[in-house]
N, C-alpha and C. Protein backbone atom coordinates (compact mmCIF):
# COMPACT_ATOMS: atom_id res chain seq x y z
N UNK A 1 5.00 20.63 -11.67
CA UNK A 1 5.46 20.01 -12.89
C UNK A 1 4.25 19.65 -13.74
N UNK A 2 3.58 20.34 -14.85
CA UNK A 2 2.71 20.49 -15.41
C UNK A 2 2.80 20.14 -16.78
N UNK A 3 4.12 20.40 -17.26
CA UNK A 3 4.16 20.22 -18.65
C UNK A 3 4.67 18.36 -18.67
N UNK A 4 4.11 18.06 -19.69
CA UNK A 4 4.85 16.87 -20.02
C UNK A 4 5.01 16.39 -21.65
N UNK A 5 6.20 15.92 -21.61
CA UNK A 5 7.43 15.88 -23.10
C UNK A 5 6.20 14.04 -23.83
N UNK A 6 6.10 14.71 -24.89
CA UNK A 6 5.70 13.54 -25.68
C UNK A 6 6.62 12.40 -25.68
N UNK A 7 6.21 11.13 -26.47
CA UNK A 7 6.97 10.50 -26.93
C UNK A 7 7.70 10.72 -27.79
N UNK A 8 7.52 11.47 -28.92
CA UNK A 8 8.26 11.76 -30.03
C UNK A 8 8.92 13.06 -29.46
N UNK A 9 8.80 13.62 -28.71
CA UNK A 9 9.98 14.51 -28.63
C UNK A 9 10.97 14.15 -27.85
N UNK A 10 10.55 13.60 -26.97
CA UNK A 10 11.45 12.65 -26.09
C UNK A 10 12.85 12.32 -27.11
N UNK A 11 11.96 11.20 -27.73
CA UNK A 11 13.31 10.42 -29.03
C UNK A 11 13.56 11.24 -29.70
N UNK A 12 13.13 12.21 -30.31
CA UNK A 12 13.95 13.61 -31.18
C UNK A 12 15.42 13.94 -30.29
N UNK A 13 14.81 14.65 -28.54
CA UNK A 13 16.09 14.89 -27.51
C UNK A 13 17.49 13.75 -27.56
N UNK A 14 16.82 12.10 -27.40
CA UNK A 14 17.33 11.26 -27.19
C UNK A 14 18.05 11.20 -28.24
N UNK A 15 17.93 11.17 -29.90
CA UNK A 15 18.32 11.04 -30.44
C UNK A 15 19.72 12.22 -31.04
N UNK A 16 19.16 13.37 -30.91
CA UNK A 16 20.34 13.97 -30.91
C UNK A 16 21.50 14.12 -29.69
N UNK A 17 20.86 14.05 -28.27
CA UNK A 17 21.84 13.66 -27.15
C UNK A 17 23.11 12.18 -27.89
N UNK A 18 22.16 11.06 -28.59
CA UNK A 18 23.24 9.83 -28.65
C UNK A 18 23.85 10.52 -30.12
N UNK A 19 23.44 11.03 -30.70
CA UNK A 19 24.10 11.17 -31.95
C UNK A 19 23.94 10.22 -33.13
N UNK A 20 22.24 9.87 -33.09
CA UNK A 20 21.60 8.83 -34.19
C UNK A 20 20.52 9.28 -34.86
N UNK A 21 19.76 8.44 -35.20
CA UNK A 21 18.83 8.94 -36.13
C UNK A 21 17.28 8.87 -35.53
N UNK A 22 16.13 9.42 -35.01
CA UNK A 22 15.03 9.16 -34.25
C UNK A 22 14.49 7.65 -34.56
N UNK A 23 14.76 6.72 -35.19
CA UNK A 23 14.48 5.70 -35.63
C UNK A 23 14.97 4.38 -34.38
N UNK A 24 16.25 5.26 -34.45
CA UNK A 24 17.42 3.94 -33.74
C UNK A 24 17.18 4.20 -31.91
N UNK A 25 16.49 5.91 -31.88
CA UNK A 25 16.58 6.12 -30.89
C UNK A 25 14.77 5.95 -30.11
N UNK A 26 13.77 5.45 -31.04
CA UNK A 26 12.63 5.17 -30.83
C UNK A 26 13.14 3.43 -30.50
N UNK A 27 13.68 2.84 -31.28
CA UNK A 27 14.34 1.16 -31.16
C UNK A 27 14.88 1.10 -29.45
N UNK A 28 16.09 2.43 -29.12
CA UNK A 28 16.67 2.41 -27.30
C UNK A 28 15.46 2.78 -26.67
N UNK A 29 14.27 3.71 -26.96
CA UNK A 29 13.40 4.07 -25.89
C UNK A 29 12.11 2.66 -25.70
N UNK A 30 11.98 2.19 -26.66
CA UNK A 30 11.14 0.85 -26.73
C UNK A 30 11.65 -0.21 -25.80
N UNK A 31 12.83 -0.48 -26.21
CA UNK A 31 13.59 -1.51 -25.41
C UNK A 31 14.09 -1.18 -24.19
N UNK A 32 13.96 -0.14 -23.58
CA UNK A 32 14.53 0.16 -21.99
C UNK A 32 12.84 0.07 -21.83
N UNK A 33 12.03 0.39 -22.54
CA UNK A 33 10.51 0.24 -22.13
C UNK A 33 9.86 -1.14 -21.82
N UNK A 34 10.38 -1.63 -22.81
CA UNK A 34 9.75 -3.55 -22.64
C UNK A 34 10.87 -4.36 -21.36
N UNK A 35 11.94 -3.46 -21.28
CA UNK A 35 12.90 -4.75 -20.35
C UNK A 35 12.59 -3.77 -19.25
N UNK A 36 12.05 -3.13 -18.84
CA UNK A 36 11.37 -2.39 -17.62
C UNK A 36 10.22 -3.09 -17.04
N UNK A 37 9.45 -3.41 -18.17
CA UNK A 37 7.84 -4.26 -18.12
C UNK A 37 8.43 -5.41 -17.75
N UNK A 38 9.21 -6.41 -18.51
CA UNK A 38 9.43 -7.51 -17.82
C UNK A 38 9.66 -7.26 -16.94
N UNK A 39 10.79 -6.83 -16.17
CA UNK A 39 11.62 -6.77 -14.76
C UNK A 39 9.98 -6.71 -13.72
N UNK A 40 9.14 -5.77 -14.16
CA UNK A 40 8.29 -5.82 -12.90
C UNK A 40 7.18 -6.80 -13.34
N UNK A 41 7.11 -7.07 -14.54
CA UNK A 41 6.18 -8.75 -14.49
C UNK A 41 6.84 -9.62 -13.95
N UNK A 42 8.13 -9.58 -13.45
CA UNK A 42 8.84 -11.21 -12.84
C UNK A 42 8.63 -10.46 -11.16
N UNK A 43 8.14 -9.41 -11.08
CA UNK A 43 8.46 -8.55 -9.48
C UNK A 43 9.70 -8.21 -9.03
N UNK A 44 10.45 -8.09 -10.11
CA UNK A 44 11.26 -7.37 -9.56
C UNK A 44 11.05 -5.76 -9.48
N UNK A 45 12.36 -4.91 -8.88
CA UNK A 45 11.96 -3.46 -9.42
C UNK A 45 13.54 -3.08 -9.96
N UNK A 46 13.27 -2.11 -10.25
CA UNK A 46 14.60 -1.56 -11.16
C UNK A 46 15.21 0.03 -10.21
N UNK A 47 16.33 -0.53 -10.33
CA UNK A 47 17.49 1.29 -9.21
C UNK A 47 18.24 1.88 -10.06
N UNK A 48 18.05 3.11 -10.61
CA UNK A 48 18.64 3.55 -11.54
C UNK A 48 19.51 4.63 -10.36
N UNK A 49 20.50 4.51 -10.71
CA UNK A 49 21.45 5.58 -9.39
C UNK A 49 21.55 6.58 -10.00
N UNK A 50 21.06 7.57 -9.41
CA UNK A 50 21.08 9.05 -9.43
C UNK A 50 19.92 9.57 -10.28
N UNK A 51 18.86 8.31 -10.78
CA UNK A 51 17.58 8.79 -11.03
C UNK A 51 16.50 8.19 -10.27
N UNK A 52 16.59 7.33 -9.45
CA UNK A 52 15.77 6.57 -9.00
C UNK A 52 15.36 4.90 -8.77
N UNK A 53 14.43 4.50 -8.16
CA UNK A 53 14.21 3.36 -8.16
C UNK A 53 12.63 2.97 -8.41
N UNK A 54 12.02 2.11 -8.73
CA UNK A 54 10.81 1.53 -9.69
C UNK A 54 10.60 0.32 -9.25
N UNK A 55 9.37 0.40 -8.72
CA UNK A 55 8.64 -0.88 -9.20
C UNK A 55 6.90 -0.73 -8.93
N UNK A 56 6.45 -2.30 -9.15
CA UNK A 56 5.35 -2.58 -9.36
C UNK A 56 4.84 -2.73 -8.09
N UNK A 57 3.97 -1.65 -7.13
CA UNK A 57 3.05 -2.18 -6.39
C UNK A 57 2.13 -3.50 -6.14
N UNK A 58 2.23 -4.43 -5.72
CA UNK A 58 1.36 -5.50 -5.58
C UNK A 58 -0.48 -4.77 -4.88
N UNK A 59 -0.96 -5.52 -5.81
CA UNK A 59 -2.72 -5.00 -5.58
C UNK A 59 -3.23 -5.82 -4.67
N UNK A 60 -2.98 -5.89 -3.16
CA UNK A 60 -3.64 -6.23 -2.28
C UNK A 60 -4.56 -5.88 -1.75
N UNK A 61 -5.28 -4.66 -2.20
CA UNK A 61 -6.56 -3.98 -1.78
C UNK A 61 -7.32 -4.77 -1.79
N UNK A 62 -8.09 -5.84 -2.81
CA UNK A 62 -8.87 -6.42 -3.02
C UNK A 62 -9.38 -7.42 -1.99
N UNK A 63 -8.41 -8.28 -2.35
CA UNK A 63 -8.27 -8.87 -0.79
C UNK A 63 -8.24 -8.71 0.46
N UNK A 64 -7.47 -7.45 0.73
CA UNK A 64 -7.95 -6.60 2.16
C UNK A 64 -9.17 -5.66 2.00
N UNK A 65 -9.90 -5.33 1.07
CA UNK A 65 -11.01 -4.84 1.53
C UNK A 65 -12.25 -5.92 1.32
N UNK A 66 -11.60 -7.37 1.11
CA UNK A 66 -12.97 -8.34 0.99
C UNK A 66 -13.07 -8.60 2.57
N UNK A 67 -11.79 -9.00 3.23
CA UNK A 67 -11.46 -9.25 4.58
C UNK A 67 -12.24 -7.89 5.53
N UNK A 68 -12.08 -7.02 5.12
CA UNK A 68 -12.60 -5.90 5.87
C UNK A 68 -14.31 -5.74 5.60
N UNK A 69 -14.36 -6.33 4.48
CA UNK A 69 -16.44 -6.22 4.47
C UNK A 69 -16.77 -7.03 5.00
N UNK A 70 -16.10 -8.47 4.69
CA UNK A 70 -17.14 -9.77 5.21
C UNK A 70 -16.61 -10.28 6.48
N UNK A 71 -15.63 -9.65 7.39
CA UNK A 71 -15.09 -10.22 8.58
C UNK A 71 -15.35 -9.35 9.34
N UNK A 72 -14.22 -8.19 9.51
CA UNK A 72 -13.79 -7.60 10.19
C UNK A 72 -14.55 -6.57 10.52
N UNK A 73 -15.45 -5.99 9.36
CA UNK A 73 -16.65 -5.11 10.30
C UNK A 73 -18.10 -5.51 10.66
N UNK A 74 -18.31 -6.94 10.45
CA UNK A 74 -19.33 -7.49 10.54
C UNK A 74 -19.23 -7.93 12.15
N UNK A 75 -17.77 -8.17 12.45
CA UNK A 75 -17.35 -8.26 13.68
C UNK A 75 -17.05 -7.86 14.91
N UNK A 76 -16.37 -6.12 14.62
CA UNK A 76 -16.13 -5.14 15.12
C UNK A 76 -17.11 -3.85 15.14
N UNK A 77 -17.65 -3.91 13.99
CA UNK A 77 -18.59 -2.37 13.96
C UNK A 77 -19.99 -3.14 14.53
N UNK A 78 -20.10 -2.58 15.74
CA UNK A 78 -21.50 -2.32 16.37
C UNK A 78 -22.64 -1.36 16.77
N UNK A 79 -23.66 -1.63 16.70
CA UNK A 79 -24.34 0.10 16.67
C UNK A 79 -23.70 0.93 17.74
N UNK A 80 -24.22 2.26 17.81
CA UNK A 80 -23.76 2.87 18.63
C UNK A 80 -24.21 2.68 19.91
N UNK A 81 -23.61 2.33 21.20
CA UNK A 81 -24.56 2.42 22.58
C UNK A 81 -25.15 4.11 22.75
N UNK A 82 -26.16 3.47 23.79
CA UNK A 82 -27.18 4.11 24.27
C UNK A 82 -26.20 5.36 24.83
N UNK A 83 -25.23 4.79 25.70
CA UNK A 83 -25.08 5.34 26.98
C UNK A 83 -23.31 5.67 26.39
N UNK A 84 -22.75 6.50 25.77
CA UNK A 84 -21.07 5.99 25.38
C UNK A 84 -20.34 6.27 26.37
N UNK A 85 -19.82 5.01 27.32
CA UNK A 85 -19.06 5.99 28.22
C UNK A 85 -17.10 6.08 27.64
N UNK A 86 -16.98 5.08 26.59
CA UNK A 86 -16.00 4.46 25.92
C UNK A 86 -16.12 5.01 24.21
N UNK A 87 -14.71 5.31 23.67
CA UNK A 87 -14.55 5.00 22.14
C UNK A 87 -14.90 3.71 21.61
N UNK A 88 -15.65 4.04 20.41
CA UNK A 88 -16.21 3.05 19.73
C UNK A 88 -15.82 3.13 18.14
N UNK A 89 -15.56 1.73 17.85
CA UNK A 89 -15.17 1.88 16.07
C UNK A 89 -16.41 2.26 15.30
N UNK A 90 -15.86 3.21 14.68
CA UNK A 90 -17.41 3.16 13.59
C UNK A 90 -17.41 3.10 11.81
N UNK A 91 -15.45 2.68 11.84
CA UNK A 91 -15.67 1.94 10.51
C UNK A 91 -14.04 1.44 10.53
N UNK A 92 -13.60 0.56 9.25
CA UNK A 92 -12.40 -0.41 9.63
C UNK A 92 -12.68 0.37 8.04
N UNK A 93 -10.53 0.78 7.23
CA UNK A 93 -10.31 0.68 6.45
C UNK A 93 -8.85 0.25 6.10
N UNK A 94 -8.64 0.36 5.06
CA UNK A 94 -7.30 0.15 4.12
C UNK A 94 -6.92 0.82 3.40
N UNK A 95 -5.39 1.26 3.64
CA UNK A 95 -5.24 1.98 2.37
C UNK A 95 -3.27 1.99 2.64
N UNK A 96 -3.18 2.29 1.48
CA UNK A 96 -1.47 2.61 1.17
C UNK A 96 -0.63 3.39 1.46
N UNK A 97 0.32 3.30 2.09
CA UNK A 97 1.46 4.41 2.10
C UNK A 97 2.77 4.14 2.26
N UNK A 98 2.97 4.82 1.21
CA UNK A 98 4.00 4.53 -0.10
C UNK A 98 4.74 3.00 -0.08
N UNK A 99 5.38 2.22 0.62
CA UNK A 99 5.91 0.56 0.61
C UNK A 99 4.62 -0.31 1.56
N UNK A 100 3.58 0.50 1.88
CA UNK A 100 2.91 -0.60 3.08
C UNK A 100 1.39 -0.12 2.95
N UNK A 101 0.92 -1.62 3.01
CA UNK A 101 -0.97 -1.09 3.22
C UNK A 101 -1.11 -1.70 4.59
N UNK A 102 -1.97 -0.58 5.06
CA UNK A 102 -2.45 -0.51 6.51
C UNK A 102 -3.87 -0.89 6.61
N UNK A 103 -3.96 -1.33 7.32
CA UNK A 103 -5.21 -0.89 8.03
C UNK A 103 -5.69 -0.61 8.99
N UNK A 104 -7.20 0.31 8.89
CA UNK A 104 -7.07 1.18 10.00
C UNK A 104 -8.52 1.23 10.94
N UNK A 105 -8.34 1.47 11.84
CA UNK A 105 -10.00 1.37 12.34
C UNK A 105 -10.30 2.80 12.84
N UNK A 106 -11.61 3.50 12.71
CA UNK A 106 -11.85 4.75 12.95
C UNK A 106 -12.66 4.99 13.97
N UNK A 107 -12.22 5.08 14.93
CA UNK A 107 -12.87 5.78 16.78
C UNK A 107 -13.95 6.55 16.50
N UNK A 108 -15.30 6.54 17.42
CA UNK A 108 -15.82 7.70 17.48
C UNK A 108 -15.62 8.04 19.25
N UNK A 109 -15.58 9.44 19.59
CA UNK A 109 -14.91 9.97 20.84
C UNK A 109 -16.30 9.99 21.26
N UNK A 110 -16.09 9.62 22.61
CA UNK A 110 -17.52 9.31 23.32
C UNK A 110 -17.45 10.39 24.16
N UNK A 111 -18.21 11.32 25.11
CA UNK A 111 -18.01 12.12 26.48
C UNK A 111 -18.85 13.25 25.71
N UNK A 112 -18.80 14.24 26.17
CA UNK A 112 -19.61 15.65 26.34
C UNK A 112 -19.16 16.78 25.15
N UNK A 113 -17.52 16.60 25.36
CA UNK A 113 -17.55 17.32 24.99
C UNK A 113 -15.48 17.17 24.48
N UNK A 114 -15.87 16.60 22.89
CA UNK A 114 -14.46 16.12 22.74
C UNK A 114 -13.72 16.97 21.67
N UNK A 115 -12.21 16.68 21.84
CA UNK A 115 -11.43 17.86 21.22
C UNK A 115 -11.56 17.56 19.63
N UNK A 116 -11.99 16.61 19.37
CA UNK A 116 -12.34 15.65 17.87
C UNK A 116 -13.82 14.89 17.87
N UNK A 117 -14.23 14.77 16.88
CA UNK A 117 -15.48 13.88 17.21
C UNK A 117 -14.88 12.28 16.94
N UNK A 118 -13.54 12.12 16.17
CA UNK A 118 -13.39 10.57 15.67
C UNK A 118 -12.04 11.10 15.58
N UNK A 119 -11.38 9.62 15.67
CA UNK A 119 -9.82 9.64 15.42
C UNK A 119 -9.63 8.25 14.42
N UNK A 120 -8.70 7.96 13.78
CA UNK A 120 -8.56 6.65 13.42
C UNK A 120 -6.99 6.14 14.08
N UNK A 121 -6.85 4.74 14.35
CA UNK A 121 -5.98 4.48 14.53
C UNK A 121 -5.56 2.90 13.59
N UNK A 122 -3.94 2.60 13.24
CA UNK A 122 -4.09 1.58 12.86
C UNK A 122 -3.60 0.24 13.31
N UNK A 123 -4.28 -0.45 12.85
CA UNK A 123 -3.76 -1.99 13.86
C UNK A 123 -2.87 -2.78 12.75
N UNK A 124 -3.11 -2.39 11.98
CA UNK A 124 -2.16 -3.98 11.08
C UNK A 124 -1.47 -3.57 10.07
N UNK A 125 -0.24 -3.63 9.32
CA UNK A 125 0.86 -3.36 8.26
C UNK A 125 1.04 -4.45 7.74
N UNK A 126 0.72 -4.52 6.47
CA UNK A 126 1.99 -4.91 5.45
C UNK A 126 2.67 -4.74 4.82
N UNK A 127 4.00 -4.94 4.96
CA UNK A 127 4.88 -3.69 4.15
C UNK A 127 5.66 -4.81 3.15
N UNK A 128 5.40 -4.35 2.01
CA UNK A 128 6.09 -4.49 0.83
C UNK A 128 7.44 -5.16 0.87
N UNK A 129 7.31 -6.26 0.74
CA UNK A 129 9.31 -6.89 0.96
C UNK A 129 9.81 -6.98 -0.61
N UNK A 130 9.42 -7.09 -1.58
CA UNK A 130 9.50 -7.48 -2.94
C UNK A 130 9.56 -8.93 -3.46
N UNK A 131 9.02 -9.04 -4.78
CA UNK A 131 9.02 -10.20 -4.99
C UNK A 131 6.87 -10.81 -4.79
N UNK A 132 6.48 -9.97 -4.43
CA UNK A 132 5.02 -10.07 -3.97
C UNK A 132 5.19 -10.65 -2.73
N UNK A 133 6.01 -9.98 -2.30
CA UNK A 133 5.96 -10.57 -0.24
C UNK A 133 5.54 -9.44 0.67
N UNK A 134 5.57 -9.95 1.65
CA UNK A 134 5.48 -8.63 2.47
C UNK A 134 5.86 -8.83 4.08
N UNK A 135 6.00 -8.41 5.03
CA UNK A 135 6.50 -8.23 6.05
C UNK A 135 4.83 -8.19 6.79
N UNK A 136 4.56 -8.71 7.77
CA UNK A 136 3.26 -8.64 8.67
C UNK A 136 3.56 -8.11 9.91
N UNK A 137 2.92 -6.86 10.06
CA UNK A 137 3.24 -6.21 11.96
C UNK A 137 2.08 -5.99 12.44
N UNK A 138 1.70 -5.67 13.84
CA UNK A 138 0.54 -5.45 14.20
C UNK A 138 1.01 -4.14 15.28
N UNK A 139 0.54 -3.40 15.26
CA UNK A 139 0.48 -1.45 16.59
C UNK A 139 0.70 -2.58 18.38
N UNK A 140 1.24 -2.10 18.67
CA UNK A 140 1.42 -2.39 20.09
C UNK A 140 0.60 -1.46 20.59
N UNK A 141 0.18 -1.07 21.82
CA UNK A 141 -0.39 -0.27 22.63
C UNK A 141 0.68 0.45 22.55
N UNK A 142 1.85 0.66 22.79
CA UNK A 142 3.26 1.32 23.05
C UNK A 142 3.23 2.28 21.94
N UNK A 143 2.30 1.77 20.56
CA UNK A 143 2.58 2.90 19.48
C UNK A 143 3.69 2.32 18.48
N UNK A 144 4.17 1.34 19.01
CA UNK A 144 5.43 0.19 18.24
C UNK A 144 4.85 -0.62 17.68
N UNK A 145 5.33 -0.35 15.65
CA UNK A 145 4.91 -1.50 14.96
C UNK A 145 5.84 -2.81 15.68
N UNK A 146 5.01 -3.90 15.92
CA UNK A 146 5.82 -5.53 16.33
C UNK A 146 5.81 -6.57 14.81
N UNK A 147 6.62 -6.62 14.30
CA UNK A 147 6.70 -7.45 13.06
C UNK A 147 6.67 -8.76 13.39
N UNK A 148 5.36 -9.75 13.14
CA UNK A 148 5.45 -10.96 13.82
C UNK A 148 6.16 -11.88 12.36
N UNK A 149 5.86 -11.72 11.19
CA UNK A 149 5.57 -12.19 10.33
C UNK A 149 6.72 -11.75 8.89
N UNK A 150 7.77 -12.30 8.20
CA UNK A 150 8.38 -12.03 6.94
C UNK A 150 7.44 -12.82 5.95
N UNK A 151 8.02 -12.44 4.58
CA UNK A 151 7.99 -12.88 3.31
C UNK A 151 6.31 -13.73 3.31
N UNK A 152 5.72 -13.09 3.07
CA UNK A 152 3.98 -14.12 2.72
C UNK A 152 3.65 -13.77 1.92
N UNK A 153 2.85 -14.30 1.45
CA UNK A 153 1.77 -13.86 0.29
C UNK A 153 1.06 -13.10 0.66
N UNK A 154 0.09 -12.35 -0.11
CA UNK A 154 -1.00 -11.62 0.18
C UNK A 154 -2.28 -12.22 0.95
N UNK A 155 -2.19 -13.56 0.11
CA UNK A 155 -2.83 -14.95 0.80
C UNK A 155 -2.72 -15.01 2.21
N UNK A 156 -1.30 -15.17 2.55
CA UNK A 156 -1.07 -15.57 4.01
C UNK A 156 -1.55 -14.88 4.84
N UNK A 157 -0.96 -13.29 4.47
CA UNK A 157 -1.08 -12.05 5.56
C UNK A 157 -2.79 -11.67 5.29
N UNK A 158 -3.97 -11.58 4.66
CA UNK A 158 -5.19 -11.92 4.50
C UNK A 158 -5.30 -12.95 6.11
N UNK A 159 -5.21 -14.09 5.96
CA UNK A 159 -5.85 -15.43 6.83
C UNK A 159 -4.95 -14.92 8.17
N UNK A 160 -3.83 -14.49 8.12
CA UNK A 160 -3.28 -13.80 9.58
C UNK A 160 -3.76 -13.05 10.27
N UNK A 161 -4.52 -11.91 9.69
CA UNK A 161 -4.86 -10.88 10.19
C UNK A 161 -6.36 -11.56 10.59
N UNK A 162 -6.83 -12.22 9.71
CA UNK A 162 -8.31 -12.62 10.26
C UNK A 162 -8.26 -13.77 11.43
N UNK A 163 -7.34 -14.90 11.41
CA UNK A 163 -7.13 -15.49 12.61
C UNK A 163 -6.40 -14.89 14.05
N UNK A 164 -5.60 -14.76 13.71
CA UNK A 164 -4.34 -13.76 14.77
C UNK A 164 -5.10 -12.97 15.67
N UNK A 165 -5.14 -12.79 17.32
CA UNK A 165 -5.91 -11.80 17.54
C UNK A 165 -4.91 -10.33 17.74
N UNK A 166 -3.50 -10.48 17.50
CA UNK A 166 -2.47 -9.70 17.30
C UNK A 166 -2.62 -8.36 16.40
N UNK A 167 -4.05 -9.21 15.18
CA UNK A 167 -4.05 -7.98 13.97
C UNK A 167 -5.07 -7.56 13.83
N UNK A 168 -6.22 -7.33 15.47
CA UNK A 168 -7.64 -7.24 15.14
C UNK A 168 -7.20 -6.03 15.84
N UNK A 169 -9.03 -4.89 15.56
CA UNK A 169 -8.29 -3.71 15.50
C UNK A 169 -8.70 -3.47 17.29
């Protein structure tokens, strides 16, 4: 999908689809535009049935990658040993996918002779509840997200993951 429809042709379509004048129909495309913006400045999101649903990502990166410079790899990332007889982290990140930011810590494979040199795995979720909340889980050994945690701030789930030893990697 490469091409994309201007604004003004848009309301030209719109306007002859309603049967008005591009004026009245620049006035409907403005105003489904601004009561869209509000809805996700209050956090909400918007479900349009049979076109979709919308909203505003909350920007928790910031905060999880301050937690991840000044804590979590100052804590976890150690040089490499001499001798590896064990996987070792050799970096902690964050990142999104699609309702939840993760984070993740990245293995290096220790032995002779490995089918990978690094793997990453992740230890901690927050998944998007709406409203700027989010749901807090941490990886079981089992491979099972365990949801200890509903509805927090970005605030909360930040100081969780750094106290908790549930969400270290």
């Amino acid at each position: 999908m490469t091409d994309r429809l201007k604004k003004e042709d848009f309301v030209r379509q719109l306007a002859t689809r309603m049967h008005t004048d591009e004026a009245t129909a620049t006035d409907w495309l403005d105003g489904v535009i601004e009561t869209l913006y509000d809805s996700f400045k209050d956090g909400k999101g918007v479900t349009l049935p049979g076109f979709g649903g919308f909203y505003v990502r909350p920007e928790p990166e910031t905060t999880a990658n301050e937690l991840i410079e000044t804590i979590l790899k100052p804590k976890y990332l150690q040089p490499p040993p001499e001798n590896p007889q064990f996987n070792y982290i050799v970096d902690i990140y964050g990142k999104w996918y699609r309702k939840a930011f993760y984070f993740y810590a990245e293995y290096y494979v220790s032995g002779p002779h490995p089918i990978e040199p690094s793997f990453e795995a992740k230890f901690a979720r927050m998944q998007y509840a709406g409203n700027q909340r989010f749901h807090l889980s941490y990886m079981r050994y089992t491979g099972q997200w365990i949801q200890l945690y509903t509805d927090l701030t970005v605030d909360e789930c930040i100081e969780t993951i750094r106290d908790e030893p549930f969400f270290q990697p």
